[in-house]
N, C-alpha and C. Protein backbone atom coordinates (compact mmCIF):
# COMPACT_ATOMS: atom_id res chain seq x y z
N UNK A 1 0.85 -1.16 0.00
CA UNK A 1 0.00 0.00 0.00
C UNK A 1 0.90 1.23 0.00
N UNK A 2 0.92 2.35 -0.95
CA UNK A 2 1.61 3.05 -1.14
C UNK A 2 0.74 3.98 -0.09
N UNK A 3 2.35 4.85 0.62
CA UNK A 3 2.01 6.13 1.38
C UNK A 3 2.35 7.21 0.93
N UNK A 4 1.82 8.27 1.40
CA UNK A 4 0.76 8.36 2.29
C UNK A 4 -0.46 7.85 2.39
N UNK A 5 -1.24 7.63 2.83
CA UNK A 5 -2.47 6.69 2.74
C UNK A 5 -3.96 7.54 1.95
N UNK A 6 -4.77 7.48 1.86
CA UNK A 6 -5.91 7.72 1.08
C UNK A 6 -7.03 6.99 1.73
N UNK A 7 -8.38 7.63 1.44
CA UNK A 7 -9.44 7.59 1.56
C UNK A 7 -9.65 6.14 0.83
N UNK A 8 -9.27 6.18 -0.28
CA UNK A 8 -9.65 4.65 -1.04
C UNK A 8 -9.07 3.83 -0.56
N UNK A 9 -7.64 4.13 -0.77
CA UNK A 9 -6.64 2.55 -0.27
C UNK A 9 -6.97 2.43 1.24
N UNK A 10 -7.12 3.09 2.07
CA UNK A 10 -7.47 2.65 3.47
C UNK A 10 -9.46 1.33 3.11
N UNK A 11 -10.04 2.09 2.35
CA UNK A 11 -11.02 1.35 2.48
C UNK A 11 -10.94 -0.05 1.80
N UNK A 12 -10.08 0.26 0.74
CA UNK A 12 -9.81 -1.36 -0.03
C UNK A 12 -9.14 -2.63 1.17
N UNK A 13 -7.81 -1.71 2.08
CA UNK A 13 -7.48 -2.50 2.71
C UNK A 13 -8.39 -2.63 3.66
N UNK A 14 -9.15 -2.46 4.31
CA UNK A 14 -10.31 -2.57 5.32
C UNK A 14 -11.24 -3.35 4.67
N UNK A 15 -11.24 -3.73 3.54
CA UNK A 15 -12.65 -4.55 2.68
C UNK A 15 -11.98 -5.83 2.62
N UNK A 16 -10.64 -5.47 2.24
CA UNK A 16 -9.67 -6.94 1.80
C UNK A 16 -9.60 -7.94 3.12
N UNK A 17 -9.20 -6.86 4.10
CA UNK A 17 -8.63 -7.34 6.06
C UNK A 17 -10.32 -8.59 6.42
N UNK A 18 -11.27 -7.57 5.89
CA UNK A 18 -12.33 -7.90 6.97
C UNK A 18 -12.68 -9.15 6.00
N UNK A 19 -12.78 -9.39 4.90
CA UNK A 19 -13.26 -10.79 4.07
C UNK A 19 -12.34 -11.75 4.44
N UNK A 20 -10.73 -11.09 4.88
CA UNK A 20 -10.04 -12.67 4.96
C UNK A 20 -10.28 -12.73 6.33
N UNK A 21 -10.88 -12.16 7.26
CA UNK A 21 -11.46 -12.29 8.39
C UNK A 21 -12.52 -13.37 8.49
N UNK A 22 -13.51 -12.59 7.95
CA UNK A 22 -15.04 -13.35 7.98
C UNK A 22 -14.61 -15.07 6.64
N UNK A 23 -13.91 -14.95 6.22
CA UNK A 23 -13.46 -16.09 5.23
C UNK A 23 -12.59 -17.24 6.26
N UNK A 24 -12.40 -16.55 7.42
CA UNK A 24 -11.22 -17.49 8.42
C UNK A 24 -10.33 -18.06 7.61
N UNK A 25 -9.89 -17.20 6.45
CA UNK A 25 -8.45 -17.88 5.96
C UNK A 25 -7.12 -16.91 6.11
N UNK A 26 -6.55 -17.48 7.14
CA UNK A 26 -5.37 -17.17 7.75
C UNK A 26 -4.04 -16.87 6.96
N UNK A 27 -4.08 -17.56 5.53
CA UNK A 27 -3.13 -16.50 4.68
C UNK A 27 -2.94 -15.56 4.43
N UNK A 28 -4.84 -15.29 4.00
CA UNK A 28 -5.18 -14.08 3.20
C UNK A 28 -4.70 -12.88 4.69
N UNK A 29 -5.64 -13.52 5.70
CA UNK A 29 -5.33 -12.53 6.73
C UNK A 29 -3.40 -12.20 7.34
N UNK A 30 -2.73 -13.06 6.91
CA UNK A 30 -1.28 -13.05 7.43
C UNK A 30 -0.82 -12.25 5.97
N UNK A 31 -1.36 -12.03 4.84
CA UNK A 31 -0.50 -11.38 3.44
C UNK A 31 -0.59 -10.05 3.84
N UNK A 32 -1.13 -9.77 4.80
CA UNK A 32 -1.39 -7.83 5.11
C UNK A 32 -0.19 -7.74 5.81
N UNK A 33 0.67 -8.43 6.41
CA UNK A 33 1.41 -7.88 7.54
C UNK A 33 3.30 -8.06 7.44
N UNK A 34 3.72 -7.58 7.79
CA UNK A 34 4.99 -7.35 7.74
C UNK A 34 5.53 -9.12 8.42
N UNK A 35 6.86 -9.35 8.28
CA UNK A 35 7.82 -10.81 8.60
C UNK A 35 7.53 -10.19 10.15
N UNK A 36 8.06 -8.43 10.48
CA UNK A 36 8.51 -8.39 11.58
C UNK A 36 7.05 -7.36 12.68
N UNK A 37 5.98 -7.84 12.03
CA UNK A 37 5.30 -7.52 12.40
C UNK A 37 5.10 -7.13 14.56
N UNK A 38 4.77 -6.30 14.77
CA UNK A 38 4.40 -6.54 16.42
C UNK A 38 2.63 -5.91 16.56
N UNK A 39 2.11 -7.22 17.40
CA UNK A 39 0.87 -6.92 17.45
C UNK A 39 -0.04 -6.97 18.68
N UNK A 40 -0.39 -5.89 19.33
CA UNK A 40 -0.76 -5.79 20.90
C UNK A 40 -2.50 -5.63 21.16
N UNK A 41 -2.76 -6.87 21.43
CA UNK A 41 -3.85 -6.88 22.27
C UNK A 41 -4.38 -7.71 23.43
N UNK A 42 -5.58 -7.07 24.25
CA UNK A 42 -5.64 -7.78 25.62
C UNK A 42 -6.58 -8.73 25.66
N UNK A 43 -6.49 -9.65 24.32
CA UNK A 43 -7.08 -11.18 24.14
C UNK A 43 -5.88 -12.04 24.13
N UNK A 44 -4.48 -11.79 23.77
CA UNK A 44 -3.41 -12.56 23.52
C UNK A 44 -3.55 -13.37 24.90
N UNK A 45 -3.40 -12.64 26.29
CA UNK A 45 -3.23 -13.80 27.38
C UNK A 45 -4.29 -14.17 27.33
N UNK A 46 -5.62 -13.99 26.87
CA UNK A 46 -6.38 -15.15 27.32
C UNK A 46 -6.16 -16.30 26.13
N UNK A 47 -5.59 -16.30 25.49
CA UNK A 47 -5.76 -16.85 23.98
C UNK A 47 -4.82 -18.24 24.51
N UNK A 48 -3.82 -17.54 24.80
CA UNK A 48 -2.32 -18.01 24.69
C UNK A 48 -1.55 -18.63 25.96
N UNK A 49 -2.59 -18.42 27.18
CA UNK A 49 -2.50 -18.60 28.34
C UNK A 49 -1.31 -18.04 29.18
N UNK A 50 -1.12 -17.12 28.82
CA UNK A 50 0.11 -16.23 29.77
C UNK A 50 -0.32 -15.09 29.47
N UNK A 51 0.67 -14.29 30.35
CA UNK A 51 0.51 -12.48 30.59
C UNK A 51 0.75 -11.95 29.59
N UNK A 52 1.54 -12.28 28.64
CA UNK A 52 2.02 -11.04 27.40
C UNK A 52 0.94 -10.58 26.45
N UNK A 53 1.34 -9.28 26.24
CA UNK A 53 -0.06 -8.24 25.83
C UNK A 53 0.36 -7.90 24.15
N UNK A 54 1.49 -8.63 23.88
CA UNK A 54 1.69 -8.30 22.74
C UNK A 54 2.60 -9.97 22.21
N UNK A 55 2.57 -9.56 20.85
CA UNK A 55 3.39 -10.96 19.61
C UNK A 55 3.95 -9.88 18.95
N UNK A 56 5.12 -10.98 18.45
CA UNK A 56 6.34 -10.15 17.77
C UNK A 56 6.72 -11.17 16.77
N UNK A 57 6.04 -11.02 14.92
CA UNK A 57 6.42 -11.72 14.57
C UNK A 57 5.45 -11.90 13.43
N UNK A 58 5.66 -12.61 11.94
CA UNK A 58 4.35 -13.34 11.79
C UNK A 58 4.02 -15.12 12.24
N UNK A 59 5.27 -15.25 12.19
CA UNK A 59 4.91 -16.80 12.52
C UNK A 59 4.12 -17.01 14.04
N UNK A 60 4.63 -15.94 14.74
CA UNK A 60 4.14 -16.33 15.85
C UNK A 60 2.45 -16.00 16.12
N UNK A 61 2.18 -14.73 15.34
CA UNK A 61 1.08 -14.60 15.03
C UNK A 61 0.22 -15.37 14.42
N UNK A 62 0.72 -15.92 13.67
CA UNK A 62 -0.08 -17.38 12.79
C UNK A 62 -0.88 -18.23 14.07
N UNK A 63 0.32 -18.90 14.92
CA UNK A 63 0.30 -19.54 15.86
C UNK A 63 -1.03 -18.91 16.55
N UNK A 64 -0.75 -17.55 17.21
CA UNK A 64 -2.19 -17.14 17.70
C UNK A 64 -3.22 -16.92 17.16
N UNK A 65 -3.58 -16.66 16.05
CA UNK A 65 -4.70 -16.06 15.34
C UNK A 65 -5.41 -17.70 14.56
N UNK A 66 -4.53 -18.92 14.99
CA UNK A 66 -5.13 -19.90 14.79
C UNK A 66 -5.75 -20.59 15.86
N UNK A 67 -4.74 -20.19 16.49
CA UNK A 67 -5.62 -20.67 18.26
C UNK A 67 -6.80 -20.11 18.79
N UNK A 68 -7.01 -18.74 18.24
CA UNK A 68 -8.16 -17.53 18.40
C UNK A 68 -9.13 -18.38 17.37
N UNK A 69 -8.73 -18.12 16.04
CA UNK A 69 -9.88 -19.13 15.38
C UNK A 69 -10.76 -20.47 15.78
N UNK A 70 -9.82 -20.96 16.16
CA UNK A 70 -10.09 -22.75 16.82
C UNK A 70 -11.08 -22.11 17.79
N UNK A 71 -11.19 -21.45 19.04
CA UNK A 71 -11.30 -21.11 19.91
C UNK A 71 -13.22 -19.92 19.60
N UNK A 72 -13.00 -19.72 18.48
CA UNK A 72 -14.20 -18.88 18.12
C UNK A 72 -15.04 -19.19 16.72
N UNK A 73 -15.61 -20.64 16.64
CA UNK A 73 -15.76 -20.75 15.73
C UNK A 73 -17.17 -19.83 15.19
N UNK A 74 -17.90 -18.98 15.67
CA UNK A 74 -18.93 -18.00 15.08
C UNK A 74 -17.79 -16.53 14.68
N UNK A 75 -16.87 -16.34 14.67
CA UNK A 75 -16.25 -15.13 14.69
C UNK A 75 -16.66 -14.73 13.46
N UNK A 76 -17.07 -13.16 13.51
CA UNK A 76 -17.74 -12.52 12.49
C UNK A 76 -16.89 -11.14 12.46
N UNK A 77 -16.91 -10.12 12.05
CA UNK A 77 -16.44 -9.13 11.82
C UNK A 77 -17.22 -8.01 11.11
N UNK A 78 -18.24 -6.84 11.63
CA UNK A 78 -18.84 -6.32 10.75
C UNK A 78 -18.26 -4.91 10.94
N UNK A 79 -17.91 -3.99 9.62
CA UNK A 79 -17.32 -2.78 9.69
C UNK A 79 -18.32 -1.48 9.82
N UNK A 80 -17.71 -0.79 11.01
CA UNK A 80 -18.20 0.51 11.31
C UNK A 80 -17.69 1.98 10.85
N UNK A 81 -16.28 1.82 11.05
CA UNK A 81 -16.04 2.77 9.94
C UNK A 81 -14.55 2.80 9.91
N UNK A 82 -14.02 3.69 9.14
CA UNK A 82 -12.73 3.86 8.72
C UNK A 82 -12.15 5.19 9.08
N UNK A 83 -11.17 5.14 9.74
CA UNK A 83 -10.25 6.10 9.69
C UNK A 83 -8.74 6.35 9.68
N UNK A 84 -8.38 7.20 8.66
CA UNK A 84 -7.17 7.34 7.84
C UNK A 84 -5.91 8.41 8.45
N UNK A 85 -5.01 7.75 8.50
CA UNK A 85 -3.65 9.29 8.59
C UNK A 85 -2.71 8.81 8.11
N UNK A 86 -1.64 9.83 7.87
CA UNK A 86 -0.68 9.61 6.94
C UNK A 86 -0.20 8.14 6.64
N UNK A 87 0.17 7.52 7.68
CA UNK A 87 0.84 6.00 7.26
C UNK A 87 0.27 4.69 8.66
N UNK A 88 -1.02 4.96 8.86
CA UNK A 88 -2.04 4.63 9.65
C UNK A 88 -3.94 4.42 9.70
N UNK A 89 -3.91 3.06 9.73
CA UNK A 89 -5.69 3.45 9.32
C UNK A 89 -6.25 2.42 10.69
N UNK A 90 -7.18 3.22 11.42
CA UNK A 90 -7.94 2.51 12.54
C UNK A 90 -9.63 2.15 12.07
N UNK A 91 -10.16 0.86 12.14
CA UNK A 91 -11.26 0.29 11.43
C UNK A 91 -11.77 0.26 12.91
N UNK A 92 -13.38 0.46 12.79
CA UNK A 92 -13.61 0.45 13.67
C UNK A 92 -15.06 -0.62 13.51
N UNK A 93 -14.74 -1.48 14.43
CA UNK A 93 -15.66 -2.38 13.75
C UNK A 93 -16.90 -3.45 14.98
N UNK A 94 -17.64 -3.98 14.89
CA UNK A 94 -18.35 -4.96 15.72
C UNK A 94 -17.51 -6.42 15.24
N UNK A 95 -17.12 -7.01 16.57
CA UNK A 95 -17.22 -8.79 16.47
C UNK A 95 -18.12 -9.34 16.89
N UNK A 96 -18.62 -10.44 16.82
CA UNK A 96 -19.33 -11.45 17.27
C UNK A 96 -19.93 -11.57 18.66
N UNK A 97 -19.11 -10.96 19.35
CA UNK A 97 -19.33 -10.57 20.82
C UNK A 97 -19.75 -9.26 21.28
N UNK A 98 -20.60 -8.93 19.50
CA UNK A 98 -21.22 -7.64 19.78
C UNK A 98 -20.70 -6.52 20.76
N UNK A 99 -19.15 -6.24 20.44
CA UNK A 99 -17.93 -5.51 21.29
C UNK A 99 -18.09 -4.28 20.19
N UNK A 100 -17.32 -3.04 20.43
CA UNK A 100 -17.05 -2.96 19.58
C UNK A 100 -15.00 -2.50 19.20
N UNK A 101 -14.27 -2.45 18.66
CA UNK A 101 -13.14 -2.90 18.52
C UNK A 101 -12.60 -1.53 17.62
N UNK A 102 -11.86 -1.00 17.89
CA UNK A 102 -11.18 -0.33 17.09
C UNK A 102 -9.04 -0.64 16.67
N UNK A 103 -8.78 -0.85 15.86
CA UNK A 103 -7.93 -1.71 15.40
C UNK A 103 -7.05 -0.93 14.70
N UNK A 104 -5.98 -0.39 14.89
CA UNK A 104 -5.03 0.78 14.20
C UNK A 104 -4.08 0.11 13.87
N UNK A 105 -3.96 0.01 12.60
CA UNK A 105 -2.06 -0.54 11.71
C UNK A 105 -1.72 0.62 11.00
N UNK A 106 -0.37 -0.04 11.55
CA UNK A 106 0.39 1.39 11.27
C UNK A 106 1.35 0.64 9.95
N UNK A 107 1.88 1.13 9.53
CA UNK A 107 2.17 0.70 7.57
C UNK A 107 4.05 1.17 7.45
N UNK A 108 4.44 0.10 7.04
CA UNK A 108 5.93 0.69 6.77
C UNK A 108 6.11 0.66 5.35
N UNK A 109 7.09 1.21 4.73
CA UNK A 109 7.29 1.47 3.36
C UNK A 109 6.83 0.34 2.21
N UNK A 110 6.95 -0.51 2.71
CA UNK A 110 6.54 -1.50 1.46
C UNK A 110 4.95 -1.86 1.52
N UNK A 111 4.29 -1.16 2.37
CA UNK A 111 2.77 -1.05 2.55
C UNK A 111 2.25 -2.35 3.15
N UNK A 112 3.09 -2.98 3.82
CA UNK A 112 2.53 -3.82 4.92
C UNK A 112 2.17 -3.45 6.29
N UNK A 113 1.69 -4.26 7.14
CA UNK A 113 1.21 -3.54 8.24
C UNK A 113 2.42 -3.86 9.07
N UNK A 114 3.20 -2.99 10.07
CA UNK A 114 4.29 -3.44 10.59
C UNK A 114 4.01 -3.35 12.11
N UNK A 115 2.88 -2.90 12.63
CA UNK A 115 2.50 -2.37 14.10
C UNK A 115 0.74 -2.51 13.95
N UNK A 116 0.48 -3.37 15.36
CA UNK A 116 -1.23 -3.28 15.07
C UNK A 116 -1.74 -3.24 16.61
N UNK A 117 -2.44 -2.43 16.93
CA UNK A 117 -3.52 -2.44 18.22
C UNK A 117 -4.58 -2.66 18.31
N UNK A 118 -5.33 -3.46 19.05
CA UNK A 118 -6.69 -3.45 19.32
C UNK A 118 -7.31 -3.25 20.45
N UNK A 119 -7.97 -2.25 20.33
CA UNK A 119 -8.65 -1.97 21.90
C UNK A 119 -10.09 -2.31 21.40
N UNK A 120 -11.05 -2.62 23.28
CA UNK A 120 -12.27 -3.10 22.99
C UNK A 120 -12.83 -2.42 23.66
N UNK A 121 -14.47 -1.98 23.17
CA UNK A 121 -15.41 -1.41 24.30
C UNK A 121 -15.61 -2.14 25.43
């Protein structure tokens, strides 16, 4: 994804993110993100069964976001809205647990996601 970011390319990647979401295919969802990706949220310890609030990595991410899958088989993802800055887009969206989630990746030069947060209502 070329930067600075845009109104469109933020929404394409937010259309692309959320289908390989709701599709539960873990490629599509791992092709958005950087080798050296780091990704912080406060589902990892319950996921993963320890304290750490963040993954550093994609492989290791694989590892969790398959264990999260296994673990949620209704997981849905419906989008609320989008918002864009220079080399950053936060989706703000409903899961399954009727939460709602706002999710900020931050983008390094080759337009992968290299940094991701999720906070929950």
């Amino acid at each position: 994804m070329k930067l600075p970011l845009d109104r469109a390319r933020a929404e394409t990647f937010a259309r692309a993110w959320m289908s390989a979401w709701n599709d539960r295919d873990i490629d599509r969802i791992l092709a958005h993100y950087a080798d050296g990706v780091v990704f912080h949220s406060p589902r990892i310890a319950l996921v993963m069964g320890h304290g750490a609030a963040s993954i550093s990595g994609k492989a290791a991410l694989r590892d969790y976001w398959t264990k999260a899958l296994e673990r949620s088989p209704e997981l849905f993802f419906e989008l609320e809205n989008v918002l864009t800055s220079s080399d950053a887009i936060t989706l703000l969206y409903t899961n399954h647990r009727e939460e709602l989630v706002a999710e900020t990746f931050l983008f390094d030069g080759d337009g992968e996601v290299r940094e991701s947060v999720a906070a929950y209502r």
